[in-house]
PDB file of N, CA and C in Angstrom:
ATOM      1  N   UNK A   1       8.804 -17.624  -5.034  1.00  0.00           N
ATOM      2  CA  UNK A   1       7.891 -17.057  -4.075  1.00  0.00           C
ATOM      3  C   UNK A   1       6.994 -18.167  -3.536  1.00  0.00           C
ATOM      4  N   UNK A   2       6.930 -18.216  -2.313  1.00  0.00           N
ATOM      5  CA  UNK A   2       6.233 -19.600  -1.255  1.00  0.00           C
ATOM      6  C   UNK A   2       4.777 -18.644  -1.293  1.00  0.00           C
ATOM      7  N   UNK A   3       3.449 -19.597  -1.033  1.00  0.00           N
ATOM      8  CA  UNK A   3       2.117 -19.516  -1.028  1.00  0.00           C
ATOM      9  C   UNK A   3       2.555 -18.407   0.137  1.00  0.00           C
ATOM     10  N   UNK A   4       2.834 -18.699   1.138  1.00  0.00           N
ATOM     11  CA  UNK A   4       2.629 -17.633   2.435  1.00  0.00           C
ATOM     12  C   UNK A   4       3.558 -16.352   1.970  1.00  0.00           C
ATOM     13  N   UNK A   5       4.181 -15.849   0.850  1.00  0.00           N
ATOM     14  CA  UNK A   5       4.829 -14.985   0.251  1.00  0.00           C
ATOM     15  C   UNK A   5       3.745 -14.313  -0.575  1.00  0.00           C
ATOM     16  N   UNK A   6       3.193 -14.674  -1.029  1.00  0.00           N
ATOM     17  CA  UNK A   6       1.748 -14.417  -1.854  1.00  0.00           C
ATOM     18  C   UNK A   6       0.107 -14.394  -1.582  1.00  0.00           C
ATOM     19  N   UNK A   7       0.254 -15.035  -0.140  1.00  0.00           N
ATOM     20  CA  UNK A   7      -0.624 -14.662   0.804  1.00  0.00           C
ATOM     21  C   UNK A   7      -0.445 -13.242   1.618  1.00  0.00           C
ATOM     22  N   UNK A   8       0.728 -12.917   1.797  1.00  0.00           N
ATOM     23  CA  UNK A   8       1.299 -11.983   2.621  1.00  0.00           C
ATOM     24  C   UNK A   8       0.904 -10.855   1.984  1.00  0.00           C
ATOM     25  N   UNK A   9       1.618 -11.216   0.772  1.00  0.00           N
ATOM     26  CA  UNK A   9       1.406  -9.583   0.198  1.00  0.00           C
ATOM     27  C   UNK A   9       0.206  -8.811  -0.221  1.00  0.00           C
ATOM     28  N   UNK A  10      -0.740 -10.099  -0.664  1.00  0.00           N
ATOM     29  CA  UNK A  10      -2.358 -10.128  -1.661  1.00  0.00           C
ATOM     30  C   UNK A  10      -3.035  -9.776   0.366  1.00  0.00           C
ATOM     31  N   UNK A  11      -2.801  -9.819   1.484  1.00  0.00           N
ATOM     32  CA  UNK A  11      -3.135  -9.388   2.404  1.00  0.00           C
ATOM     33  C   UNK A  11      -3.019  -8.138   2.752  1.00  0.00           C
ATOM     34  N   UNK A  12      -1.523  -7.368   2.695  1.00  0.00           N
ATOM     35  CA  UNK A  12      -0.994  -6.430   2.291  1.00  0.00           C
ATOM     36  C   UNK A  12      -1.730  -5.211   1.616  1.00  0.00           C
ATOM     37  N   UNK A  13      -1.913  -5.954   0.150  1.00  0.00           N
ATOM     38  CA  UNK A  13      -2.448  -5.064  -0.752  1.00  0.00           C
ATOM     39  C   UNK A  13      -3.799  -4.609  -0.361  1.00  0.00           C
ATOM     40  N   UNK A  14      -4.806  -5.572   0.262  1.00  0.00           N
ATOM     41  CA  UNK A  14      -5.771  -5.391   0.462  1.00  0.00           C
ATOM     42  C   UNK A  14      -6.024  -4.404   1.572  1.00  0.00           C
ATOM     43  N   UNK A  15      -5.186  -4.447   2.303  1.00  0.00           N
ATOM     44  CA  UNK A  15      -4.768  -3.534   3.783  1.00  0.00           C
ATOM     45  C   UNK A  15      -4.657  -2.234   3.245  1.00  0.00           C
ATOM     46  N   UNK A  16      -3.860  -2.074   2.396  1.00  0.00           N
ATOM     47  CA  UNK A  16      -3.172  -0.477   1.757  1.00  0.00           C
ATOM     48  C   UNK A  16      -4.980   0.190   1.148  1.00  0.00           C
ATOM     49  N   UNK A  17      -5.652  -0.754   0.256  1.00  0.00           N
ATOM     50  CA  UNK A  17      -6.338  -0.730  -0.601  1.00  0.00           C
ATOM     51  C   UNK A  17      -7.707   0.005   0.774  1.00  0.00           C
ATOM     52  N   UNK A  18      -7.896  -0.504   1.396  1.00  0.00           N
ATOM     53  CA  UNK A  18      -8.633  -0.161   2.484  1.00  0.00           C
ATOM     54  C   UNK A  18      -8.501   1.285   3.204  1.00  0.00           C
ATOM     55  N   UNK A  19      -7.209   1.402   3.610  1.00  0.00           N
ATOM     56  CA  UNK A  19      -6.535   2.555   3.826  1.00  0.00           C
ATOM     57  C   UNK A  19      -6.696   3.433   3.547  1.00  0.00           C
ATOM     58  N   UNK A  20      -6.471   3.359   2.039  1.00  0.00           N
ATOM     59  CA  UNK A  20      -6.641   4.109   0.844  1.00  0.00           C
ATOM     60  C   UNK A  20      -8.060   4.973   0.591  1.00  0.00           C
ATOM     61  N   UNK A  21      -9.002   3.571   0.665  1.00  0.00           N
ATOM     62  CA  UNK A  21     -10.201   4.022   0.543  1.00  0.00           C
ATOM     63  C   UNK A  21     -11.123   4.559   1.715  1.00  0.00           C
ATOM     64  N   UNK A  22     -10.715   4.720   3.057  1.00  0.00           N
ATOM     65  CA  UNK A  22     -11.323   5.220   3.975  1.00  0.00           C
ATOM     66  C   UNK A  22     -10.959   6.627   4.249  1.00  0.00           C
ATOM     67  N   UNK A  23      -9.032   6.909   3.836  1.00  0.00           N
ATOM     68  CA  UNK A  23      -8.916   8.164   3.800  1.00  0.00           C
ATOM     69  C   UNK A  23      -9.875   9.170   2.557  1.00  0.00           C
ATOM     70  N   UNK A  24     -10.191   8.364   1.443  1.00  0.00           N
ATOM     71  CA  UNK A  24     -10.494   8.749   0.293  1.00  0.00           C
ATOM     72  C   UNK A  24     -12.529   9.187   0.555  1.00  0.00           C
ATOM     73  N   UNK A  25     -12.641   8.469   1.420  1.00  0.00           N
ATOM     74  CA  UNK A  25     -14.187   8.642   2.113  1.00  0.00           C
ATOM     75  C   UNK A  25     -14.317   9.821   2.608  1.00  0.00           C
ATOM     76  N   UNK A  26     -12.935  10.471   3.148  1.00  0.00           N
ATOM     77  CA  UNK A  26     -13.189  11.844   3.945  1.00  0.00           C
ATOM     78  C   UNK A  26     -12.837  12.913   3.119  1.00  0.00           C
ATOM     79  N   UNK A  27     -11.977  12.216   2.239  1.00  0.00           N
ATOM     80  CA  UNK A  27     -11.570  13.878   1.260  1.00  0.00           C
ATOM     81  C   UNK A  27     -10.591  13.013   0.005  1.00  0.00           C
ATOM     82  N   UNK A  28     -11.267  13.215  -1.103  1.00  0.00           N
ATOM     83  CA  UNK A  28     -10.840  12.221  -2.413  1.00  0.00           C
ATOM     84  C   UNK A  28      -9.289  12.592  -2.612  1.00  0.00           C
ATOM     85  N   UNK A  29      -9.244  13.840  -2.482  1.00  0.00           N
ATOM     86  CA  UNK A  29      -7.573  14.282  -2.931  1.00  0.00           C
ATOM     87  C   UNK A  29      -6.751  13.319  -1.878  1.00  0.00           C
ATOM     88  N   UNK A  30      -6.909  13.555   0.007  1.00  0.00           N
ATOM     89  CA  UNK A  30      -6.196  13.363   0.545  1.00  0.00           C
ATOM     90  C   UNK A  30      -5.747  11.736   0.231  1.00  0.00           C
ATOM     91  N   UNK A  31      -6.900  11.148  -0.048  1.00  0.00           N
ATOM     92  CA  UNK A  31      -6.758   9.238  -0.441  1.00  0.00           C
ATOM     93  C   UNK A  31      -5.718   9.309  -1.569  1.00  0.00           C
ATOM     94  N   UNK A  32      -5.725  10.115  -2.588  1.00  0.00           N
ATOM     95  CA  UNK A  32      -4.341  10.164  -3.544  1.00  0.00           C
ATOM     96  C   UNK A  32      -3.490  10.440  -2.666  1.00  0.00           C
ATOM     97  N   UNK A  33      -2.840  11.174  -2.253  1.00  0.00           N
ATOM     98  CA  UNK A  33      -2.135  11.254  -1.299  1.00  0.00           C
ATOM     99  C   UNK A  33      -1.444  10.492  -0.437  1.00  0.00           C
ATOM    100  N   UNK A  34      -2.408  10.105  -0.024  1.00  0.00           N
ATOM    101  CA  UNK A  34      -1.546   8.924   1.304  1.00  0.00           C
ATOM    102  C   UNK A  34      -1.268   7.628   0.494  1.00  0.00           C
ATOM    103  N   UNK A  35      -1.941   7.442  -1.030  1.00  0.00           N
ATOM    104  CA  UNK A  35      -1.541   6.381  -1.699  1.00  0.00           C
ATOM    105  C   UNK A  35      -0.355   6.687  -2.443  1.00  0.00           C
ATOM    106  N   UNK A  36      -0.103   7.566  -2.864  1.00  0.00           N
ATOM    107  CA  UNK A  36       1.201   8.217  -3.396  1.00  0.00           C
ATOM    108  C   UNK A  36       2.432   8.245  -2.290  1.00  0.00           C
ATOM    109  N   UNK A  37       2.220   8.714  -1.243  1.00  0.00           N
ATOM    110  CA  UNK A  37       3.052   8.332   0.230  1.00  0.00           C
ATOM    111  C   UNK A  37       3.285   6.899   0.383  1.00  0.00           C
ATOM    112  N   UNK A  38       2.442   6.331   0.387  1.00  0.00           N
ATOM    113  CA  UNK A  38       2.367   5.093   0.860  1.00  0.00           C
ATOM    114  C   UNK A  38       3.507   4.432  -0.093  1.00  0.00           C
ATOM    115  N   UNK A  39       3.138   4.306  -1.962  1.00  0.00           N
ATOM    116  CA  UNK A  39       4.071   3.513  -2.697  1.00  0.00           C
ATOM    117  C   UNK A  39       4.857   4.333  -2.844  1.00  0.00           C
ATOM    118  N   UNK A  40       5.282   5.314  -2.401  1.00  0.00           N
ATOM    119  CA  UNK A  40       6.884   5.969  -2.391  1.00  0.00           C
ATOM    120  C   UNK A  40       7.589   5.247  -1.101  1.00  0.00           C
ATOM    121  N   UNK A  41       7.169   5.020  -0.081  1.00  0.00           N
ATOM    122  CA  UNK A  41       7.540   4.249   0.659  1.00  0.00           C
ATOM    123  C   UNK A  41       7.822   2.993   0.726  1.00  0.00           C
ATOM    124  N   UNK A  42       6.625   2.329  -0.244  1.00  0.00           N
ATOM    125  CA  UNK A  42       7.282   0.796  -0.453  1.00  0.00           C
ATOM    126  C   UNK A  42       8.116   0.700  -1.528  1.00  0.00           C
ATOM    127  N   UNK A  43       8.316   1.610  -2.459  1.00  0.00           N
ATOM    128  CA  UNK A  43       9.305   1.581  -3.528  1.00  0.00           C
ATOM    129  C   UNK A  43      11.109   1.657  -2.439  1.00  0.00           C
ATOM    130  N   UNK A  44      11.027   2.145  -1.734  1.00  0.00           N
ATOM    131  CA  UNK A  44      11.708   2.985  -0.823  1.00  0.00           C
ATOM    132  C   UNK A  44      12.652   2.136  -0.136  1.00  0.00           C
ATOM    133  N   UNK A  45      11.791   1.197   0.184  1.00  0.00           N
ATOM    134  CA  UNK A  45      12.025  -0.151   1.134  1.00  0.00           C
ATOM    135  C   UNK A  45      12.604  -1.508   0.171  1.00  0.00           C
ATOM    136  N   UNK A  46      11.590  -1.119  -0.899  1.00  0.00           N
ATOM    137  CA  UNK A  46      11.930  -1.962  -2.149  1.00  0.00           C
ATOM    138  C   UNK A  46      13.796  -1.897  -2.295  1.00  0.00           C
ATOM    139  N   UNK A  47      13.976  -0.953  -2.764  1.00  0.00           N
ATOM    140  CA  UNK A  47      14.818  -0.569  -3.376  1.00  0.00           C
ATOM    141  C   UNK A  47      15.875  -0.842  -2.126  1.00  0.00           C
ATOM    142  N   UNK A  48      16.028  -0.237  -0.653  1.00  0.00           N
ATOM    143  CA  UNK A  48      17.016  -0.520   0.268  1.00  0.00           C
ATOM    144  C   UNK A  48      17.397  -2.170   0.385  1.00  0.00           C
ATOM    145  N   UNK A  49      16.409  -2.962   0.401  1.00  0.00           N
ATOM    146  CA  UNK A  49      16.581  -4.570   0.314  1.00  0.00           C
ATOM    147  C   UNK A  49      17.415  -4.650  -0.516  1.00  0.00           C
ATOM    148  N   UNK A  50      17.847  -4.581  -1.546  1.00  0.00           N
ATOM    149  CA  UNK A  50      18.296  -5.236  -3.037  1.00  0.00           C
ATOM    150  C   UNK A  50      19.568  -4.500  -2.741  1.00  0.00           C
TER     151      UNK A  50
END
């Protein structure tokens, strides 16, 4: 994994993490939610690559 591979993602995470927490500002359940959506989706994507 190259620095810009680990920049990418630690950018990424922080993006989701944000996401996460602004839906979670309007209604705590729905922020589970869209974070549960969210890594079913990157598992999703995960998994089609390989």
């Amino acid at each position: 994994m190259t620095r810009k591979d680990v920049l990418s993602l630690g950018a990424g995470a922080i993006g989701f993490g944000c996401l996460v927490a602004g839906v979670a500002l309007i209604h705590p359940a729905a922020g589970l939610i869209v974070a549960g959506v969210g890594l079913l989706g990157w598992s999703y994507l995960l998994a089609r690559a390989n």
